[in-house]
PDB file of N, CA and C in Angstrom:
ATOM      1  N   UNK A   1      58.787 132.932 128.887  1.00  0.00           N
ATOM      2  CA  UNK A   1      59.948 133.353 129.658  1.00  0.00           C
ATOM      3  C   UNK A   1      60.875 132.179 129.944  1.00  0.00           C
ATOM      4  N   UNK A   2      60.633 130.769 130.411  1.00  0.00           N
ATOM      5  CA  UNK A   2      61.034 129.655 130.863  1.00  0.00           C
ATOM      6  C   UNK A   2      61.565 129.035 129.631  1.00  0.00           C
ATOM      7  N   UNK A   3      60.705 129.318 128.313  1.00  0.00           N
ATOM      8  CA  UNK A   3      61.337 128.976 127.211  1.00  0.00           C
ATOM      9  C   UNK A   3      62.566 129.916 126.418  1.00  0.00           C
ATOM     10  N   UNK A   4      62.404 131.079 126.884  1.00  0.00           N
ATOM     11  CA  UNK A   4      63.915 131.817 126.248  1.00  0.00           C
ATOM     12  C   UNK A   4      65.054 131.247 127.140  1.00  0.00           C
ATOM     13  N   UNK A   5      64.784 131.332 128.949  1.00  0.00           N
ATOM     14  CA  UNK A   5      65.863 130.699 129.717  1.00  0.00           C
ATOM     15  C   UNK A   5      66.260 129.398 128.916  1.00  0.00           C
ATOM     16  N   UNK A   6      66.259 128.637 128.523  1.00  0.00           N
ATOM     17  CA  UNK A   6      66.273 127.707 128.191  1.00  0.00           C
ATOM     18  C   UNK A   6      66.873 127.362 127.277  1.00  0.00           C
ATOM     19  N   UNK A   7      66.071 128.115 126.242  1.00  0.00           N
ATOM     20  CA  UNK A   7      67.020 128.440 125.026  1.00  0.00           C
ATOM     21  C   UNK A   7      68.581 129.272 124.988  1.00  0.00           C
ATOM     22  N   UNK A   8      68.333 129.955 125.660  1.00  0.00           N
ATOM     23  CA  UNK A   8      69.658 130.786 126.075  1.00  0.00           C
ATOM     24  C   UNK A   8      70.532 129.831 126.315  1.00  0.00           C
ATOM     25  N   UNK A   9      70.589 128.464 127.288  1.00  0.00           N
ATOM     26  CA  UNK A   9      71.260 128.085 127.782  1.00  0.00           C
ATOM     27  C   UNK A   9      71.902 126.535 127.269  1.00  0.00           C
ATOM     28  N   UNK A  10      70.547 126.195 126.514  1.00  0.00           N
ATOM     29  CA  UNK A  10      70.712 124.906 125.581  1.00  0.00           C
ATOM     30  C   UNK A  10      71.341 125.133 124.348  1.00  0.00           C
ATOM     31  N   UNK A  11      71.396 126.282 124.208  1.00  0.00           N
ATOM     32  CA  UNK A  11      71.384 126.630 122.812  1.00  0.00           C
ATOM     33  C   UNK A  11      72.851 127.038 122.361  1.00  0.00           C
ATOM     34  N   UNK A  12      73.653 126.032 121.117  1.00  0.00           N
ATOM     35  CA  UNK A  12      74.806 126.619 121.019  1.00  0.00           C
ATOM     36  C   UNK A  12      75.009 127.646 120.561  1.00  0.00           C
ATOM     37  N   UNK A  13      74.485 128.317 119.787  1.00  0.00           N
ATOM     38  CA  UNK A  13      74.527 129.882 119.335  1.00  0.00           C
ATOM     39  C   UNK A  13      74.652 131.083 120.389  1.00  0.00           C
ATOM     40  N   UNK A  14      74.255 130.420 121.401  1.00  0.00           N
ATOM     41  CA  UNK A  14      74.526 131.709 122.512  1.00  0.00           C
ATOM     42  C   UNK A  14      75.466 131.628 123.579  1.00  0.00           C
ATOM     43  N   UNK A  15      76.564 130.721 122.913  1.00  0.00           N
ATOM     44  CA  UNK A  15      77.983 130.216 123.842  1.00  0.00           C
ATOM     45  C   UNK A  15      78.489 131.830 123.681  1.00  0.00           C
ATOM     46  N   UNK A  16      78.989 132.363 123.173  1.00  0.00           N
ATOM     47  CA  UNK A  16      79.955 133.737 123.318  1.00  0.00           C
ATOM     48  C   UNK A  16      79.218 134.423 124.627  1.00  0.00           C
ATOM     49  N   UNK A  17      77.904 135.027 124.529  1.00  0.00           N
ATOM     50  CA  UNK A  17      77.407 135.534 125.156  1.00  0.00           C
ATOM     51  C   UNK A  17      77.313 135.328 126.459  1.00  0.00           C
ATOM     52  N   UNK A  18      77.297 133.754 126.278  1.00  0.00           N
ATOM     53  CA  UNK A  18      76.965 133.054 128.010  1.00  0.00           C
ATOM     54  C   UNK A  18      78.448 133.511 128.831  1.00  0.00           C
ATOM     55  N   UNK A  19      79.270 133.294 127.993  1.00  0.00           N
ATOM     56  CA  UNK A  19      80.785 133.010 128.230  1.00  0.00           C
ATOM     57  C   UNK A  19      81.019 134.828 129.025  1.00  0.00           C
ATOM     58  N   UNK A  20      80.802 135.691 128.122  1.00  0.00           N
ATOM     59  CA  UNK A  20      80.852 137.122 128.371  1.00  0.00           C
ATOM     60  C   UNK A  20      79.793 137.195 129.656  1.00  0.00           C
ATOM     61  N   UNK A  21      78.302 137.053 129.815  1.00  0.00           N
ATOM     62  CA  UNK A  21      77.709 136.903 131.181  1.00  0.00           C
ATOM     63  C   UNK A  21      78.484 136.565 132.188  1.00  0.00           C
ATOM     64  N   UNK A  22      79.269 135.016 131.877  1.00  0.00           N
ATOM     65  CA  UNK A  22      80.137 134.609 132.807  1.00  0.00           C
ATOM     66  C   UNK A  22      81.446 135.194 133.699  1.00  0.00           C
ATOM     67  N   UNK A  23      81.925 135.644 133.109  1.00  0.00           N
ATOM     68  CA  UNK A  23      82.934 136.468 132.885  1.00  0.00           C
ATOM     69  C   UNK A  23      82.656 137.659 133.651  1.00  0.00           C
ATOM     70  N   UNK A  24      81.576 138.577 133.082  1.00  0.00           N
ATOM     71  CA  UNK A  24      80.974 139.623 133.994  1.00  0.00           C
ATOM     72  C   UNK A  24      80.971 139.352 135.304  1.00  0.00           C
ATOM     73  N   UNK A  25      79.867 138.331 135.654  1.00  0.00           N
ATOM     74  CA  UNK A  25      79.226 137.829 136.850  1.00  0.00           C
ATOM     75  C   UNK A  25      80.327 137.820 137.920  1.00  0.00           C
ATOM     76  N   UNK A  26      81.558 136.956 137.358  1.00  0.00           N
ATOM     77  CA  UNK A  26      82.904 136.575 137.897  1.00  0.00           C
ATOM     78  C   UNK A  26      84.024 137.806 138.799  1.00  0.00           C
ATOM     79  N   UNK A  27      83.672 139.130 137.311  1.00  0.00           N
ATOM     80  CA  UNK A  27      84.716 140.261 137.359  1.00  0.00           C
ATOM     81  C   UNK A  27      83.535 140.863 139.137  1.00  0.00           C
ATOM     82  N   UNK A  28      82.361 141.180 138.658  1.00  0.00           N
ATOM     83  CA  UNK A  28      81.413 141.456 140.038  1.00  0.00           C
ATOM     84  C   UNK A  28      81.673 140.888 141.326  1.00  0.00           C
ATOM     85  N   UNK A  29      81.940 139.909 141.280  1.00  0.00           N
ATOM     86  CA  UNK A  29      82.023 139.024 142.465  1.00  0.00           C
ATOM     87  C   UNK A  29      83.266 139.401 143.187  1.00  0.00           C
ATOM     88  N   UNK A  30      84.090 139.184 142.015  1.00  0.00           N
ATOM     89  CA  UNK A  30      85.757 139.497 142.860  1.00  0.00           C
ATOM     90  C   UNK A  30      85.711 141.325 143.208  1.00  0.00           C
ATOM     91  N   UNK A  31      85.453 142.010 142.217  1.00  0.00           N
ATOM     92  CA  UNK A  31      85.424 143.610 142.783  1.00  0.00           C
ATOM     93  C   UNK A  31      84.704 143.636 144.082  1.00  0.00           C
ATOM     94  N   UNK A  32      83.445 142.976 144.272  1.00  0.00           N
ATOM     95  CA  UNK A  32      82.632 143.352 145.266  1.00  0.00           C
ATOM     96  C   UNK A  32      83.654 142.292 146.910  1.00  0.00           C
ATOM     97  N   UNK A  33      84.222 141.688 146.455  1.00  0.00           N
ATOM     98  CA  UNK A  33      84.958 141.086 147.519  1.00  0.00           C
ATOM     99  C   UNK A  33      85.992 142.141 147.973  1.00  0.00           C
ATOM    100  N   UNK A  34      86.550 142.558 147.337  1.00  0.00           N
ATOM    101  CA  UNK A  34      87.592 143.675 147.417  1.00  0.00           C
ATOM    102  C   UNK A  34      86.800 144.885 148.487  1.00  0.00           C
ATOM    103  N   UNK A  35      85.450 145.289 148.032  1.00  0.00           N
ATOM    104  CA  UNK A  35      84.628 146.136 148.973  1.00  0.00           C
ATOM    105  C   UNK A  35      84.285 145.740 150.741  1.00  0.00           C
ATOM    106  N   UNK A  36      84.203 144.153 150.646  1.00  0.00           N
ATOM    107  CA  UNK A  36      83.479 143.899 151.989  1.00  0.00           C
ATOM    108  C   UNK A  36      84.513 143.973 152.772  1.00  0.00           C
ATOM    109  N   UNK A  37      83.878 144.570 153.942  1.00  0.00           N
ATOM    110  CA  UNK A  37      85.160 144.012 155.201  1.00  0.00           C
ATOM    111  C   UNK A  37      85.534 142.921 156.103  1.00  0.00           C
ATOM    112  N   UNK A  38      85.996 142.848 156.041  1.00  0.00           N
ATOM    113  CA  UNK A  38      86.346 141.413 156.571  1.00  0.00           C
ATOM    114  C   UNK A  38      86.965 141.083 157.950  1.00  0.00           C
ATOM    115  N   UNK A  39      86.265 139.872 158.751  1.00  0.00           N
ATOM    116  CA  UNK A  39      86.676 139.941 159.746  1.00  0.00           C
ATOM    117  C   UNK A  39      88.130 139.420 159.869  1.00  0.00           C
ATOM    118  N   UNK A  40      88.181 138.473 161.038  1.00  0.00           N
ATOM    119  CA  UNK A  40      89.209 137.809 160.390  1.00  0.00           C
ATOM    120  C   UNK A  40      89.030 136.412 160.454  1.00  0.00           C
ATOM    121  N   UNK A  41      90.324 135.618 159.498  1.00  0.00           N
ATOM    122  CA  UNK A  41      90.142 134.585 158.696  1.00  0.00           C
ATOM    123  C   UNK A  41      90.198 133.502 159.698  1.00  0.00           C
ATOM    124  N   UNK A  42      89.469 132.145 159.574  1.00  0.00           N
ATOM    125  CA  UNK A  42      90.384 130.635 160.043  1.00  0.00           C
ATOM    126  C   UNK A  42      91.455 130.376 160.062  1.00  0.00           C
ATOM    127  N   UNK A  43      92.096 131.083 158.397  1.00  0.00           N
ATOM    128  CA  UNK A  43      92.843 130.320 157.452  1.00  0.00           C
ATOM    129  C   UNK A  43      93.661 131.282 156.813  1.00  0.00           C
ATOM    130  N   UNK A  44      94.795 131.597 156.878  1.00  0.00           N
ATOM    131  CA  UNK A  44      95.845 132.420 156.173  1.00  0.00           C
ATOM    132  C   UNK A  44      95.003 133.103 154.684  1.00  0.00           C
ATOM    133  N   UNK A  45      94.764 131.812 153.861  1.00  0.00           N
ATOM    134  CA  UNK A  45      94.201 132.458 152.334  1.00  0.00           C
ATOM    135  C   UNK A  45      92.515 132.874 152.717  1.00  0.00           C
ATOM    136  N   UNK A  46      91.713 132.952 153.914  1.00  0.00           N
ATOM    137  CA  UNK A  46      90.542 133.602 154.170  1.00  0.00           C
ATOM    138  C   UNK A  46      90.622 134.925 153.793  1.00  0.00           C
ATOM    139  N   UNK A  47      91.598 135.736 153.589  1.00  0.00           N
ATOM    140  CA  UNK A  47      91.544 137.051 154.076  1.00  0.00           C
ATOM    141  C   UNK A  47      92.590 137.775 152.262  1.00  0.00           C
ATOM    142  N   UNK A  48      92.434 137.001 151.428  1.00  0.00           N
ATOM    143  CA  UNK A  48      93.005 137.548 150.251  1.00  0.00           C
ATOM    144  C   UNK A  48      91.451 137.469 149.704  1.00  0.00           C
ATOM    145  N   UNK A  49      91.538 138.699 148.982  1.00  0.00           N
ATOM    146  CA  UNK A  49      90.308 139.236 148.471  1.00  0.00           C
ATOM    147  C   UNK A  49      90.029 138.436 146.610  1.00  0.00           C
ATOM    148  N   UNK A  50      89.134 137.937 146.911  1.00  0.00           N
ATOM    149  CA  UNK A  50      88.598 137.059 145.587  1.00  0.00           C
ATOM    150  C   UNK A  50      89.175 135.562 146.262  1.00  0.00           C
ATOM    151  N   UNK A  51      89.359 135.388 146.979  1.00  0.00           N
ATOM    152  CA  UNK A  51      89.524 133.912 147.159  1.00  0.00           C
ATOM    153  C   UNK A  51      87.857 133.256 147.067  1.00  0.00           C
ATOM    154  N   UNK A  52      86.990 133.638 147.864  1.00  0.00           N
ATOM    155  CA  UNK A  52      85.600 132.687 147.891  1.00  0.00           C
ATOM    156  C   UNK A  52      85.226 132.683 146.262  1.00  0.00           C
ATOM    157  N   UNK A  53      85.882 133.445 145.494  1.00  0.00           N
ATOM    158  CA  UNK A  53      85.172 133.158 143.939  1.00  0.00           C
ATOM    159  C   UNK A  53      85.926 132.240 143.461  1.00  0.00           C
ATOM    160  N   UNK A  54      87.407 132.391 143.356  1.00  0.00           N
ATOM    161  CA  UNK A  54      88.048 131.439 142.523  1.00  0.00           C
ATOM    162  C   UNK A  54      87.983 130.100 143.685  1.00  0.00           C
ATOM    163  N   UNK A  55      87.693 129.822 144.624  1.00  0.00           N
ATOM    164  CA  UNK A  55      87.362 128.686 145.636  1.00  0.00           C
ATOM    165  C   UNK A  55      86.275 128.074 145.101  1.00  0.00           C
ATOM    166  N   UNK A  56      85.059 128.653 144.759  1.00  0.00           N
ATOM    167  CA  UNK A  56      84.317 128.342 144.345  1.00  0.00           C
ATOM    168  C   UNK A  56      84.036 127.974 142.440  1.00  0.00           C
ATOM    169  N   UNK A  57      84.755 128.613 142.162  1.00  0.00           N
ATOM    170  CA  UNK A  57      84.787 128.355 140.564  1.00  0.00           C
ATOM    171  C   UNK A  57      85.477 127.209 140.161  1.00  0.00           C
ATOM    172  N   UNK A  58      86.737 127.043 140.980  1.00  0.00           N
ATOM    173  CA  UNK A  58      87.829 125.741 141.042  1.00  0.00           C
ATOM    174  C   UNK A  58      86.685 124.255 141.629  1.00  0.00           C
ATOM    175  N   UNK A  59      86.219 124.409 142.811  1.00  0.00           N
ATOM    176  CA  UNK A  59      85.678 123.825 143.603  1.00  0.00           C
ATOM    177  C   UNK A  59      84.550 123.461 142.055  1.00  0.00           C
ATOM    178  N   UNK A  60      83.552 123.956 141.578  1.00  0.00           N
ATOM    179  CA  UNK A  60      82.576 123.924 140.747  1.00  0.00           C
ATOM    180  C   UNK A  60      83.177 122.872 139.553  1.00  0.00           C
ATOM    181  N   UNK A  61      84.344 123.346 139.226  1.00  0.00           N
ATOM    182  CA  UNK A  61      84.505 122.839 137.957  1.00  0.00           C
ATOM    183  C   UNK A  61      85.093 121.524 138.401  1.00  0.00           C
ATOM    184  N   UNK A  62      86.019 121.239 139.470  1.00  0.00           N
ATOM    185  CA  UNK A  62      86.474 119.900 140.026  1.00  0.00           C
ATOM    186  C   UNK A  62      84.812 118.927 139.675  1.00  0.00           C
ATOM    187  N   UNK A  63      83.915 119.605 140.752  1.00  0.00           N
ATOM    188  CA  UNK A  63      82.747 118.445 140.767  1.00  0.00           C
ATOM    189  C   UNK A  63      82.150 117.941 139.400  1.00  0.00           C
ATOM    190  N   UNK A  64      82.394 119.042 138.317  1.00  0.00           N
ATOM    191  CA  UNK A  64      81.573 118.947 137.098  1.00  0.00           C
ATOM    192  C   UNK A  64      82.374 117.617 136.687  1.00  0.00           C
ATOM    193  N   UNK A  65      83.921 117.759 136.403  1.00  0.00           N
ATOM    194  CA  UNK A  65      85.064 117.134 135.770  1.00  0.00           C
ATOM    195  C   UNK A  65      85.175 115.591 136.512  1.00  0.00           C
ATOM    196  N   UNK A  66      84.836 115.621 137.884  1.00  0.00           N
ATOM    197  CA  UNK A  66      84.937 114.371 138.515  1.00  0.00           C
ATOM    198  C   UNK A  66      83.922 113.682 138.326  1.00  0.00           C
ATOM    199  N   UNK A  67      82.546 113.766 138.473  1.00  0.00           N
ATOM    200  CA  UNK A  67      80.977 113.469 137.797  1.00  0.00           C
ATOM    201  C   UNK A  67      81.446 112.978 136.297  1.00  0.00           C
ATOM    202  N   UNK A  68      81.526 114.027 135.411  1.00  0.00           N
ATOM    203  CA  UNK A  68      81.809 113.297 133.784  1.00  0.00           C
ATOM    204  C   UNK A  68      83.026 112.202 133.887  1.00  0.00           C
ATOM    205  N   UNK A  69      83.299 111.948 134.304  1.00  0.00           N
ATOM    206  CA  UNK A  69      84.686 111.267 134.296  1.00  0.00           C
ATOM    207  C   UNK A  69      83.848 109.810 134.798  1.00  0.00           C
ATOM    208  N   UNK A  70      83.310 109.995 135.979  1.00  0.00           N
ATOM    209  CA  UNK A  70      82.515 108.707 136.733  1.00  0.00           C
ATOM    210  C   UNK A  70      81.831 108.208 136.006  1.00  0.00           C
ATOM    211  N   UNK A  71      81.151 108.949 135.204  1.00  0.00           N
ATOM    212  CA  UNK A  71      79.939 108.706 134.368  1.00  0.00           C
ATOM    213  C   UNK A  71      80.314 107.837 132.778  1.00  0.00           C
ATOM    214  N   UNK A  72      81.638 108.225 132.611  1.00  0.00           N
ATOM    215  CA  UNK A  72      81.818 108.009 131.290  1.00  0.00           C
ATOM    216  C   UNK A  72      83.128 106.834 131.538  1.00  0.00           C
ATOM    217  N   UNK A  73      83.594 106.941 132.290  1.00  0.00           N
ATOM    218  CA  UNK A  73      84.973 106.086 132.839  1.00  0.00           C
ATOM    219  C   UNK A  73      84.226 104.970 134.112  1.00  0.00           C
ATOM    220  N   UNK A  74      83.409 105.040 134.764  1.00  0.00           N
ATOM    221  CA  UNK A  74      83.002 104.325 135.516  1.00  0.00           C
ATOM    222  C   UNK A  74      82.101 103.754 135.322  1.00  0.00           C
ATOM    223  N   UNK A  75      81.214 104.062 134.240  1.00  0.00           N
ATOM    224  CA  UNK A  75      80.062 103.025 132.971  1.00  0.00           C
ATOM    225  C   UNK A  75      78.614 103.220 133.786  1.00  0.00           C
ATOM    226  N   UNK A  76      79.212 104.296 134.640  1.00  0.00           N
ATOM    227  CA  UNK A  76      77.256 104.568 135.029  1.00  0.00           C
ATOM    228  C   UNK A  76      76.691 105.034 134.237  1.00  0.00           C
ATOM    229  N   UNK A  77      76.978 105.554 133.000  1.00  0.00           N
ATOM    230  CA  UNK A  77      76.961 106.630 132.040  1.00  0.00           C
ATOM    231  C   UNK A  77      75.957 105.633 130.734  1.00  0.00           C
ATOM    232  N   UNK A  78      74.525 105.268 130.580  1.00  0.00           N
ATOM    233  CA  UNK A  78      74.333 103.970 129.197  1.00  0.00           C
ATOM    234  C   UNK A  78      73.688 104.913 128.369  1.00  0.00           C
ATOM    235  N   UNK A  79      74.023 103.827 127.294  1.00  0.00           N
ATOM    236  CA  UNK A  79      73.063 104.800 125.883  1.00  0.00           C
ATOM    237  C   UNK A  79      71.687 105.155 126.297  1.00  0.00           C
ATOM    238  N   UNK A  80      70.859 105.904 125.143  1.00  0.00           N
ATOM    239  CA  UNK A  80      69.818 106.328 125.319  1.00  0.00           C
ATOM    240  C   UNK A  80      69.101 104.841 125.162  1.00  0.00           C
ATOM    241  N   UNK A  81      69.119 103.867 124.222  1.00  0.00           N
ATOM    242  CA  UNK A  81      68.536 102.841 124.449  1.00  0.00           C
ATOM    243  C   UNK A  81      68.780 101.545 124.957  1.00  0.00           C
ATOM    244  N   UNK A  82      69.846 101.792 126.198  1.00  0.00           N
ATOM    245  CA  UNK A  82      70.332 100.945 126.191  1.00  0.00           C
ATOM    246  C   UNK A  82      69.345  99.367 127.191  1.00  0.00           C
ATOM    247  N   UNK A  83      68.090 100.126 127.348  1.00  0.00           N
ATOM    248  CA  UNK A  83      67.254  98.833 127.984  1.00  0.00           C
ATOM    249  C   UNK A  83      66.127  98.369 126.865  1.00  0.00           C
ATOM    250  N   UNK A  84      66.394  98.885 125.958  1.00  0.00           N
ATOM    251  CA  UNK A  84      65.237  98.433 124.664  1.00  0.00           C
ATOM    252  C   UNK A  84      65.637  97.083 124.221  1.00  0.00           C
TER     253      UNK A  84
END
């Protein structure tokens, strides 16, 4: 089981699919935001429906993009052999 997860996810052959999961997961999230009720907000944009997804998807991909960037631009990033 741990080895199909895995494969699923390492594996470039199953980019379309992941992408379409993704996508799904995404369309769920925002419909089901549209359902809840809501109290009210802190914050003017609290209270537009699908904000906590795309907050969070924006928010997600910032950390991914700022990390690779550190890693590869800031030289924390060494080869595989680089202490041999």
């Amino acid at each position: 089981m741990i080895a199909r997860i895995v494969q699923f996810f390492g594996d470039g052959s199953h980019a379309r699919l992941r992408w379409r999961v993704f996508i799904a997961v995404l369309f769920v999230i925002v419909v089901a935001d549209f359902l809840v009720k809501r109290g009210h907000g802190a914050f003017f944009f609290d209270d537009f429906p699908g904000w906590g997804a795309a907050f969070g998807f924006l928010a997600c991909t910032a950390i991914i993009f700022v990390s690779k960037f550190i890693g590869h631009q800031g030289g924390i990033m060494r080869d595989e052999d680089y202490y041999d």
